[in-house]
Protein backbone atom coordinates (compact mmCIF):
# COMPACT_ATOMS: atom_id res chain seq x y z
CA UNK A 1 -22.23 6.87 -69.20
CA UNK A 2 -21.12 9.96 -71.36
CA UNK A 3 -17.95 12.06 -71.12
CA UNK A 4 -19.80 14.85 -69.10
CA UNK A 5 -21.94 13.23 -66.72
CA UNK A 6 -19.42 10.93 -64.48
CA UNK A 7 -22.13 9.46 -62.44
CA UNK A 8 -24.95 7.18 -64.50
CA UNK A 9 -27.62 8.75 -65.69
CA UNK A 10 -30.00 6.14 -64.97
CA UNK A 11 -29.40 5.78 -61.22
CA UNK A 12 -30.06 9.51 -61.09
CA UNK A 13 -33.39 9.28 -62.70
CA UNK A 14 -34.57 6.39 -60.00
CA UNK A 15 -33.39 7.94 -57.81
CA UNK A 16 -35.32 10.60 -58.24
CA UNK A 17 -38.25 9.35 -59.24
CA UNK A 18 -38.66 7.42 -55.79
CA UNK A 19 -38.86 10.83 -53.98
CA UNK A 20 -40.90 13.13 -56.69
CA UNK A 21 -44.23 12.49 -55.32
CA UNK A 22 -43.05 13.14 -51.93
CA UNK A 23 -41.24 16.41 -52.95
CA UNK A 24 -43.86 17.88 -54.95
CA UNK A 25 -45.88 17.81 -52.21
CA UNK A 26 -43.85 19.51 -50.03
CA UNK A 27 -43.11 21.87 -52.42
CA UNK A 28 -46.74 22.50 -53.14
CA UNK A 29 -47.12 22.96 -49.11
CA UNK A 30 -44.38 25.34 -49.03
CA UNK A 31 -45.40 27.84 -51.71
CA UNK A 32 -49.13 27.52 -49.91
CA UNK A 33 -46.95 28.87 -46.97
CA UNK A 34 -44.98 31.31 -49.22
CA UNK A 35 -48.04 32.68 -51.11
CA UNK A 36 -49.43 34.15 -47.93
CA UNK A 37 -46.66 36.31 -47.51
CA UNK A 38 -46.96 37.86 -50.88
CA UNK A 39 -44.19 35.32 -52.02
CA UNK A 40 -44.15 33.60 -55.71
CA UNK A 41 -41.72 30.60 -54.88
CA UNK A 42 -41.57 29.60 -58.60
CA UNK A 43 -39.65 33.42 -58.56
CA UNK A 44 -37.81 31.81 -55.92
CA UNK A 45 -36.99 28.74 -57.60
CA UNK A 46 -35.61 30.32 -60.38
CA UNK A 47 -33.34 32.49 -58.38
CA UNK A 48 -32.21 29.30 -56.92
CA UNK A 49 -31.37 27.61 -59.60
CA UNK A 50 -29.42 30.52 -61.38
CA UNK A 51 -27.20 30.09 -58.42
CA UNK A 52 -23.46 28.86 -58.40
CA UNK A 53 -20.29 28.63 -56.85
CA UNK A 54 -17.33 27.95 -58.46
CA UNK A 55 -15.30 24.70 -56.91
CA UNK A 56 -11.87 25.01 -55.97
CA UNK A 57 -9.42 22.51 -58.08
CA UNK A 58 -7.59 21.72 -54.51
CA UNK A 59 -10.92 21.02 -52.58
CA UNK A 60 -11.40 17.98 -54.12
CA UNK A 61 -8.21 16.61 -52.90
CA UNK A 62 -7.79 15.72 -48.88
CA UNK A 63 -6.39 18.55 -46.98
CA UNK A 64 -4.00 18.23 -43.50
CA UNK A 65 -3.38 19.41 -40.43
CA UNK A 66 -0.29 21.88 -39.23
CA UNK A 67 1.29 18.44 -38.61
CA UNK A 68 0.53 15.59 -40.88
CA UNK A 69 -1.80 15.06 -43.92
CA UNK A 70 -3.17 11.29 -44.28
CA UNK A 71 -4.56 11.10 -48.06
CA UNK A 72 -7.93 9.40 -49.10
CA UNK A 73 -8.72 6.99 -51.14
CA UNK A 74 -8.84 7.89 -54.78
CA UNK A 75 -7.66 11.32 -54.61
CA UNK A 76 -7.34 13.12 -57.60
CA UNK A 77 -3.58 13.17 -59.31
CA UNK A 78 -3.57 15.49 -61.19
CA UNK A 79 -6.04 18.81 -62.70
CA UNK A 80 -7.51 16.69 -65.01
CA UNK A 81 -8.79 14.55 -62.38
CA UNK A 82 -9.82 17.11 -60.66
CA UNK A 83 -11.49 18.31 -63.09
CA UNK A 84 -13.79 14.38 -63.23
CA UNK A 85 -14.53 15.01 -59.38
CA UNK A 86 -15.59 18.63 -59.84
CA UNK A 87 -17.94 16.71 -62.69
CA UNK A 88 -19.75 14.91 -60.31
CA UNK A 89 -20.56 17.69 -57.83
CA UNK A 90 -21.99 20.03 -60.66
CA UNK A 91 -23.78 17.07 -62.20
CA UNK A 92 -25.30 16.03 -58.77
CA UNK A 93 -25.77 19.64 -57.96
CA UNK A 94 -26.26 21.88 -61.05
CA UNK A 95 -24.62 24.47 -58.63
CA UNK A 96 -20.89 24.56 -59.57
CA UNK A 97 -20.30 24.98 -63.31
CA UNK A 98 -17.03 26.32 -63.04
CA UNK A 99 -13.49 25.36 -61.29
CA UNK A 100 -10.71 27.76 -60.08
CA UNK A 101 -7.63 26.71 -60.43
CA UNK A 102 -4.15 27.09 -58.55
CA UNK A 103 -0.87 27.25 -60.01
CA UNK A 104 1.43 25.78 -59.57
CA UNK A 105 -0.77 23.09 -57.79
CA UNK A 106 -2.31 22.70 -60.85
CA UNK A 107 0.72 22.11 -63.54
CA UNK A 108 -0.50 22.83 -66.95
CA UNK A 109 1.48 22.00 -69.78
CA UNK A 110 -1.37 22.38 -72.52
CA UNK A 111 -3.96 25.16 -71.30
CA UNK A 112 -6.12 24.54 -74.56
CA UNK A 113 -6.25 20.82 -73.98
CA UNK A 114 -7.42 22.04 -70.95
CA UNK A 115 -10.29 23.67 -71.41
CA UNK A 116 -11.60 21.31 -73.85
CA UNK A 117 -11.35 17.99 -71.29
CA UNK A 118 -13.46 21.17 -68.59
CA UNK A 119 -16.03 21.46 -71.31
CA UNK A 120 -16.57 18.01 -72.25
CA UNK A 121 -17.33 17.56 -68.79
CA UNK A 122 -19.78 20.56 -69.20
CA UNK A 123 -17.25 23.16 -66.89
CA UNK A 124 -15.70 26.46 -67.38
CA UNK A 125 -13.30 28.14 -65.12
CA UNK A 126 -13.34 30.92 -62.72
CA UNK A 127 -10.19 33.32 -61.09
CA UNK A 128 -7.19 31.66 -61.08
CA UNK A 129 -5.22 31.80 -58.42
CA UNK A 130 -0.99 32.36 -57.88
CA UNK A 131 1.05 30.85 -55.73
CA UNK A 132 3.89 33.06 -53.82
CA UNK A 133 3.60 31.46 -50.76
CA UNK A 134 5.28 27.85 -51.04
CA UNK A 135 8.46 27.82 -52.84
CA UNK A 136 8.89 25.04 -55.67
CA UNK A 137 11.21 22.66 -57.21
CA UNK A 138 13.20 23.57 -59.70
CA UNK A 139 12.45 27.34 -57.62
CA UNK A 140 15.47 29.77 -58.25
CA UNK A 141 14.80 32.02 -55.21
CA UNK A 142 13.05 31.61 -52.14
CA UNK A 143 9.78 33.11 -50.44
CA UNK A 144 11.07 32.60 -47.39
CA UNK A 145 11.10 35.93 -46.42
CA UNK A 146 8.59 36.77 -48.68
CA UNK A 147 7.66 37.74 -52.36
CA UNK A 148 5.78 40.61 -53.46
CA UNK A 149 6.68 42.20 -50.71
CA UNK A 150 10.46 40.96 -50.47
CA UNK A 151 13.41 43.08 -49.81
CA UNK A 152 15.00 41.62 -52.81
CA UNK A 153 14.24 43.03 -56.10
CA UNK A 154 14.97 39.51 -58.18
CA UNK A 155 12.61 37.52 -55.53
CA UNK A 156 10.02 40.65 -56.51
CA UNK A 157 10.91 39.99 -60.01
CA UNK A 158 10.07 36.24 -60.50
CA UNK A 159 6.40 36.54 -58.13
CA UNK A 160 5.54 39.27 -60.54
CA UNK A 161 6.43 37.36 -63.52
CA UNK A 162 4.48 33.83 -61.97
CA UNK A 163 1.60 35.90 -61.72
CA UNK A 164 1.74 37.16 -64.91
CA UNK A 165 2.63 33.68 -66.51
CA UNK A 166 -1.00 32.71 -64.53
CA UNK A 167 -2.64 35.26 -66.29
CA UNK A 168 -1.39 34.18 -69.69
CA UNK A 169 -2.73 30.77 -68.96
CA UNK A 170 -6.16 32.03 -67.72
CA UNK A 171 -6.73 33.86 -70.42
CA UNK A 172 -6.12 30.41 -72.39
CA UNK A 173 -8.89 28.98 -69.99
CA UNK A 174 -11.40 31.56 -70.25
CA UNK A 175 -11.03 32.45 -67.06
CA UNK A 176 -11.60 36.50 -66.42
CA UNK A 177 -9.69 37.14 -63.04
CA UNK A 178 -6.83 36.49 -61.15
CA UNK A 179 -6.42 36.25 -57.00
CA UNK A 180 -3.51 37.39 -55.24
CA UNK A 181 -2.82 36.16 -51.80
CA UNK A 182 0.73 36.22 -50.32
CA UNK A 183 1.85 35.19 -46.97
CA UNK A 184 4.52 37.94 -46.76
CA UNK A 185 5.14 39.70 -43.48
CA UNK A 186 6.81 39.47 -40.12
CA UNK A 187 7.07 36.82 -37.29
CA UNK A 188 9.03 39.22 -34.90
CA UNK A 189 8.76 42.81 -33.97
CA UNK A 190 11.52 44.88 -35.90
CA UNK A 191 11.89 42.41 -38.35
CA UNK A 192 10.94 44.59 -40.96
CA UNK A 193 9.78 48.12 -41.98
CA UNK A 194 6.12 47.98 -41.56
CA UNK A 195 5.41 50.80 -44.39
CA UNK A 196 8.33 49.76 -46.70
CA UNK A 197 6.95 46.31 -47.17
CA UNK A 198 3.22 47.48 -47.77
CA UNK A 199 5.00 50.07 -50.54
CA UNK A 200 7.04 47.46 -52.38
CA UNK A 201 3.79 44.95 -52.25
CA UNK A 202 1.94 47.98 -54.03
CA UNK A 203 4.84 48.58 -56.59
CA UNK A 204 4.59 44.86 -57.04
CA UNK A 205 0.73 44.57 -57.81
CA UNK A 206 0.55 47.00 -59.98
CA UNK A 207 2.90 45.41 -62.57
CA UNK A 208 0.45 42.89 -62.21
CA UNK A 209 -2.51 45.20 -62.65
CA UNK A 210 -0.75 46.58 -65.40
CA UNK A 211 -0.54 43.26 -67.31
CA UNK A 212 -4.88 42.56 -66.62
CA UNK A 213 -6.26 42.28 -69.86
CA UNK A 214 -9.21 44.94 -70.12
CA UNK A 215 -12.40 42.62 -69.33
CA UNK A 216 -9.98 40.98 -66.54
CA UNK A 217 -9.78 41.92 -62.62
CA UNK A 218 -7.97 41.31 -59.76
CA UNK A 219 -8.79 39.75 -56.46
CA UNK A 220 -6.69 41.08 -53.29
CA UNK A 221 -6.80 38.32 -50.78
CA UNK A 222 -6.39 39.19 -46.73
CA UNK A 223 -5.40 37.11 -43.95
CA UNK A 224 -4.97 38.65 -40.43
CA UNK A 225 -1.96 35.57 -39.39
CA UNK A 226 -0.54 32.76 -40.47
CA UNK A 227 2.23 31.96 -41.64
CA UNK A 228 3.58 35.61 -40.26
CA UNK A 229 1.65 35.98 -36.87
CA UNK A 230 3.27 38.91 -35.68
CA UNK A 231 2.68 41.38 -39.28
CA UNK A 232 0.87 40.23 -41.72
CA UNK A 233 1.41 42.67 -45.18
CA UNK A 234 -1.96 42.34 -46.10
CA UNK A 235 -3.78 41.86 -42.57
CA UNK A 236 -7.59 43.17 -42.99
CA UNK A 237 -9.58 44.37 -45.08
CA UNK A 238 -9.06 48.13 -44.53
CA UNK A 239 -6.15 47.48 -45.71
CA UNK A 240 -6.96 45.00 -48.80
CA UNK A 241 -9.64 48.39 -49.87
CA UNK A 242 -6.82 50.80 -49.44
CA UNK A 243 -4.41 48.53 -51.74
CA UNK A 244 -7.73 47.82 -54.21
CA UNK A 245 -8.54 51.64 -54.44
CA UNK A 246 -4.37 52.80 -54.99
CA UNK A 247 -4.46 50.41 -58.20
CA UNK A 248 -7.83 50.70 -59.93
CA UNK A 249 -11.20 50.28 -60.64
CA UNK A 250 -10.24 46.17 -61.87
CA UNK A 251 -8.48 45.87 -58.41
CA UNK A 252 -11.24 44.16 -55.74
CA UNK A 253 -11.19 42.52 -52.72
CA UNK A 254 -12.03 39.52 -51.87
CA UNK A 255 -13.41 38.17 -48.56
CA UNK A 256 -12.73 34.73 -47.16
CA UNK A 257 -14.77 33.97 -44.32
CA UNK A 258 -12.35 32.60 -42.50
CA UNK A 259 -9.71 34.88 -42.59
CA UNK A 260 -10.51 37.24 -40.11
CA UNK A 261 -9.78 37.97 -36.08
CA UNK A 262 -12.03 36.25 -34.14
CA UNK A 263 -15.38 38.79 -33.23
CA UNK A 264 -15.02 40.31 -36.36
CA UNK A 265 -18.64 41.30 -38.24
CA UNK A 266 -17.79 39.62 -41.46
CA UNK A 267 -20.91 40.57 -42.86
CA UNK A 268 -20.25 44.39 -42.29
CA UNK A 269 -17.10 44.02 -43.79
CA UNK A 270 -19.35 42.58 -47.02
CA UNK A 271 -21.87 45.82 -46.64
CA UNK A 272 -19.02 48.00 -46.84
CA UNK A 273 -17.20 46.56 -49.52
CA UNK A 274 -20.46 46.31 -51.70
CA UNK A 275 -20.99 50.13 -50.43
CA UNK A 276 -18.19 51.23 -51.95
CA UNK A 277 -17.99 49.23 -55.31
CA UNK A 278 -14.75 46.79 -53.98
CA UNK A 279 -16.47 43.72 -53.22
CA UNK A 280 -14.96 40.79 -55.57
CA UNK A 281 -15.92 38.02 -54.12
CA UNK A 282 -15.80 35.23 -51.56
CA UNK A 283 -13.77 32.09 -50.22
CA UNK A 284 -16.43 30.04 -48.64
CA UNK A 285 -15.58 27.98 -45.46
CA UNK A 286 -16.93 28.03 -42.17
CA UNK A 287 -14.67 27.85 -38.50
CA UNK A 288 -14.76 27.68 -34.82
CA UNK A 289 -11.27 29.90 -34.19
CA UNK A 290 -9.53 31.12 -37.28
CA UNK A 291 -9.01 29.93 -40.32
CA UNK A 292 -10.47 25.86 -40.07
CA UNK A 293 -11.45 25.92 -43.74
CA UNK A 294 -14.48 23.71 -42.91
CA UNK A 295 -17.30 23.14 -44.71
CA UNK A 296 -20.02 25.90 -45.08
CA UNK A 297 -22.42 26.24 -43.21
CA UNK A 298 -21.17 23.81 -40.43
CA UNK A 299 -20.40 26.46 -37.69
CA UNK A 300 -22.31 29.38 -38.36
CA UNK A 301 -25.09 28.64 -40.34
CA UNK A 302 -26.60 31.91 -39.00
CA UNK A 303 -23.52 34.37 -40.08
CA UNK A 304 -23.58 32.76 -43.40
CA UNK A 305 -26.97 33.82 -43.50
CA UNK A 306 -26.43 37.36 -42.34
CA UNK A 307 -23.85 37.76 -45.15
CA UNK A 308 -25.80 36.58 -48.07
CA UNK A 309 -28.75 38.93 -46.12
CA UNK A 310 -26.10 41.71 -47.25
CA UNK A 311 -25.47 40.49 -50.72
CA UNK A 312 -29.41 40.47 -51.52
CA UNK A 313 -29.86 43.67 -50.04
CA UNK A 314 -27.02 45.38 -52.19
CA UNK A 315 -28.19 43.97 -55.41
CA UNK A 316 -31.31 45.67 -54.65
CA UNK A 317 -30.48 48.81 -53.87
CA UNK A 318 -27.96 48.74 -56.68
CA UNK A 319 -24.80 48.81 -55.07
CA UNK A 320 -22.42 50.07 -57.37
CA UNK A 321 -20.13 47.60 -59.23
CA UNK A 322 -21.77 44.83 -57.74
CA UNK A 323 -21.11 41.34 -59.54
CA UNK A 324 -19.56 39.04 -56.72
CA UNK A 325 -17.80 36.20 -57.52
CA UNK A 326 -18.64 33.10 -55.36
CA UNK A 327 -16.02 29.94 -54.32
CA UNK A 328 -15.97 27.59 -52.02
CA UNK A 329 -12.11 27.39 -50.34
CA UNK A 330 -12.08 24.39 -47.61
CA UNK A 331 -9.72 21.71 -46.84
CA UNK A 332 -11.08 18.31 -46.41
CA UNK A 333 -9.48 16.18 -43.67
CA UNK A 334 -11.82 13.84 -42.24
CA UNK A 335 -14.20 13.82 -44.89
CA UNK A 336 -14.73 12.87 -48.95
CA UNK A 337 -14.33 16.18 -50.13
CA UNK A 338 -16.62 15.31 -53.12
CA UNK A 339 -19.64 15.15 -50.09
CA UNK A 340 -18.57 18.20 -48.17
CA UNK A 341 -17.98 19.82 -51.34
CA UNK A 342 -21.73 18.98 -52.33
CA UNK A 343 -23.26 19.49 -49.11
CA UNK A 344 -21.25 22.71 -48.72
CA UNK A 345 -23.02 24.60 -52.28
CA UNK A 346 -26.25 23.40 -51.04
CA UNK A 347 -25.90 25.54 -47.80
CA UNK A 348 -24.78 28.47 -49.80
CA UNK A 349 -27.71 28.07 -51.93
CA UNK A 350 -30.26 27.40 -48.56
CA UNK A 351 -28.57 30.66 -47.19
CA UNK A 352 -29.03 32.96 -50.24
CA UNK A 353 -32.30 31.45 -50.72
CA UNK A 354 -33.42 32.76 -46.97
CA UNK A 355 -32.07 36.31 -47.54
CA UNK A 356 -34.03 36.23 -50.48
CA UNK A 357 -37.43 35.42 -48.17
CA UNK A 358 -36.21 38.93 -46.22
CA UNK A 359 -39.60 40.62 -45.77
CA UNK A 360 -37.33 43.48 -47.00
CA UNK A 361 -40.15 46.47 -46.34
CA UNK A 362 -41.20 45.40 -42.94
CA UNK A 363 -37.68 44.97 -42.06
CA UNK A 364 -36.86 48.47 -43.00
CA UNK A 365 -39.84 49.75 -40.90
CA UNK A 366 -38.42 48.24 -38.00
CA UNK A 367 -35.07 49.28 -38.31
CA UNK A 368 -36.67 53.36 -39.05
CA UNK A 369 -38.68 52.60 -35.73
CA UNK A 370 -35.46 51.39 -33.69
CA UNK A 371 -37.39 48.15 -33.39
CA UNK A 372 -35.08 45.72 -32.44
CA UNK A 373 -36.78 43.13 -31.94
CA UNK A 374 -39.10 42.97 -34.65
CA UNK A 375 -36.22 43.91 -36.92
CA UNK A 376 -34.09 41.00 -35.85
CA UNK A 377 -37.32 38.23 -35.77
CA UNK A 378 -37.90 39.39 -39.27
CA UNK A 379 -34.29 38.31 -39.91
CA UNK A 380 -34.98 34.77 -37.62
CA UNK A 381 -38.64 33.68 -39.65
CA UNK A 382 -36.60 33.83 -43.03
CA UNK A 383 -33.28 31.98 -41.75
CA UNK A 384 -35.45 29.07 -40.14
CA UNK A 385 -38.05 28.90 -42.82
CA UNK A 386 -37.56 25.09 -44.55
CA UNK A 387 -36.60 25.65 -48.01
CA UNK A 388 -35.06 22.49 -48.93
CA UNK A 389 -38.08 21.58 -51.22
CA UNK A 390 -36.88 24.59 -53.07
CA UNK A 391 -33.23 23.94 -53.47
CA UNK A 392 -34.57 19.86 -54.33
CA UNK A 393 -36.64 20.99 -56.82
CA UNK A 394 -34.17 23.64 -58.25
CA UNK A 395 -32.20 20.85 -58.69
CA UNK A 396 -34.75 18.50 -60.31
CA UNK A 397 -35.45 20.65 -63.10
CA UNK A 398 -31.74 21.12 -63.99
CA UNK A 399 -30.74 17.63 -64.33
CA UNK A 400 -29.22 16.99 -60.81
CA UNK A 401 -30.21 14.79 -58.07
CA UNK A 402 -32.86 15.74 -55.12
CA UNK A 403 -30.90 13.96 -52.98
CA UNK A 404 -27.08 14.32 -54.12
CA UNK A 405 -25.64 12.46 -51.28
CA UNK A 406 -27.25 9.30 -51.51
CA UNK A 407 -26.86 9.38 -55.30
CA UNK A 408 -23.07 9.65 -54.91
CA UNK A 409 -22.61 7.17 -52.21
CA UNK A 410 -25.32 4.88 -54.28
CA UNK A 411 -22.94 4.89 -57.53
CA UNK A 412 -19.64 3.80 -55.95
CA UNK A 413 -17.78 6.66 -57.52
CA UNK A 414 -15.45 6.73 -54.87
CA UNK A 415 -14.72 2.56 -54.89
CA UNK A 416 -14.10 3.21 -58.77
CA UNK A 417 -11.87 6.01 -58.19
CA UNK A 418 -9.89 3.91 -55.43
CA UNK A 419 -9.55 1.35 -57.66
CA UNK A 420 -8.32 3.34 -60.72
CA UNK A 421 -5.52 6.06 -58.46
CA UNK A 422 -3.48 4.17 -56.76
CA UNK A 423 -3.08 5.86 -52.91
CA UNK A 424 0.16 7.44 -52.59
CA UNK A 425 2.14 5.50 -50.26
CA UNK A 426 4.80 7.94 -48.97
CA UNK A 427 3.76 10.49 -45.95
CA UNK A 428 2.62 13.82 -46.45
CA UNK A 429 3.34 16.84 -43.59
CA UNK A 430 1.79 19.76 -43.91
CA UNK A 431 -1.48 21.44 -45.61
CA UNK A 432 -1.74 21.11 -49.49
């Protein structure tokens, strides 16, 4: 068993090889399928497998509820344990090279020894992320009441200087942006001034700007409630591409797909943002009324469709600025995260490989012929076309596993783990 692949190499290739015949067969049957509608699925294939998400350093850890968190067996302690679970997903996968950390979550006390225990386990990093949200130990002033958007200059002061410090690390990592999400705002009417505190958020961010290294940019994060549920600072994204657009052309925003008001047409909000050349990124979760953080693809398997539908059509008709950087953000309470972390970047691969079956020129006839119908079945026969033996065999020739899932649960990963991290034994309120 070597350094970077956690899971033995040898179970993999069994594995495997007890489902190749099947799975070249259905992959032969598919691009029979494919080929008749003027499709090359080897192009496909290798579209597939140039995919990836990058794997939040939290995920891998168990989540909680508003009221109580009850931690799994052989939860990571620590980043560099993290960073062995994100191993196994990418090695299982081949669809998440790189992990985004959070800090202070993620204490790091030697960012070169850092990134060489990531690339021995063959991983880079992605954004990094700040926290302003959660006041720490040791934490001279409080976010109570806020932080880049505080009335106080000092409690200003120190969240511009802890995302700074973040960036200093990052750029230690090889990491090339930074996201920004604050839970500043107002739980009762007249508790603050609604303008002042977007004004001092923007003075605050654009110290931060300011301090981006050149090839560096910024993700603005929005969140409609929670924790202020009467005014949040940053509450949309109308007002995340006002904020992006007043700092620069490095400032973007990012959407997370669960951070919007129920209704909303998340996958306009990507057209627009790709329109206009301020589309960072996403946080990929799924939810049934606000922000669940559940694992993609679990609700809405159509809407994440429709959104990746947006993301192929505005690489192809060159949408300007458009390099969008892809993360899954979920919290795992009922489940191993390492298996809804796995199963989560194979449905963002199945959706973006369905948008990419868009019979893009018939579906623009439609839509010039007000065809609504036609227009929206031409959407339907990509989403429920079966393109697992493309996302199997994607994997295949990486290195990864056809069938991830019962690899991992075949190689006891999660007994070993269990057996080496001791399970915290003190209760835990609260999400982490």
């Amino acid at each position: 068993m070597s350094a970077s692949q956690p899971i033995e190499e040898e179970l993999v290739f069994h594995t495997n090889e007890a489902l190749r015949a099947d799975l070249e067969r259905d992959y032969e049957a598919l691009g029979d399928r494919l080929a008749r509608a003027g499709i090359d699925i080897e192009s496909v294939t290798a579209k597939a497998r140039a995919f990836s998400v990058a794997i939040p350093s939290w995920g891998v850890g168990t989540g909680g509820t508003r009221f109580a968190r009850f931690p799994g067996p052989g939860e990571p302690r620590n980043i560099f344990e993290k960073l062995e679970d994100c191993a196994v997903i990418h090695q299982l996968t081949r669809a998440t090279p790189r992990v985004s950390p959070h800090f202070p979550w993620d204490r790091v006390d030697d960012a070169a020894g850092l990134r060489e225990a990531a690339t021995a386990l063959g991983l880079g990093f992605d954004a990094v992320n700040s926290n302003t949200f959660q006041d720490q130990p040791g934490q001279p002033l409080s976010y109570k009441y806020g932080s880049l958007s505080h009335t106080d200059p000092a409690v200003r002061e120190q969240a511009v200087a802890h995302n700074i410090e973040c960036i200093g690390i990052g750029r230690t990592l090889g990491s090339r942006a930074l996201t920004v999400w604050i839970g500043d705002g107002a739980n009762f009417p007249g508790q603050q001034n609604l303008s002042a505190a977007l004004e001092r958020y923007l003075d605050s961010m654009a110290r931060i700007y300011a301090a981006l290294p050149d090839d560096w940019r910024v993700f603005l994060e929005h969140k409609p409630y929670e924790p202020a549920f009467y005014a949040t600072v940053v509450p949309d994204w109308g007002t995340s591409y006002a904020c992006a657009t007043a700092l620069g052309e490095k400032a973007k925003c990012l959407v997370d797909l669960g951070h919007h008001l129920p209704g909303t047409n998340v996958e306009m909000v990507v057209s627009r943002l790709a329109q206009f050349g301020k589309l960072a990124g996403f946080h990929f979760n799924d939810s049934k009324y606000g922000d669940d953080d559940l694992d993609s693809g679990a609700i809405d398997p159509f809407r994440l469709f429709l959104v990746f539908n947006e993301l192929v059509d505005a690489a192809e008709r060159g949408a300007p600025e458009f390099d969008p950087a892809y993360m899954i953000d979920q919290s795992h309470n009922v489940t191993d995260p390492i298996e809804s972390l796995m199963t989560s970047a194979i449905e963002l691969q199945r959706a973006y490989v369905q948008a990419l079956l868009v019979d893009r020129g018939r579906l623009r006839s439609f839509q010039v012929a007000n065809d609504a119908i036609m227009a929206n079945q031409t959407l339907k026969a990509a989403f429920t076309a079966d393109v697992g033996p493309i996302l199997a065999m994607a994997r295949l020739r990486a290195g990864g596993a056809i069938d991830p899932l019962d690899v991992y649960r075949r190689s006891g990963y999660r007994h070993r783990k269990a057996e080496e991290r001791p399970a915290a034994t003190v209760a835990a309120a609260g999400i982490v």
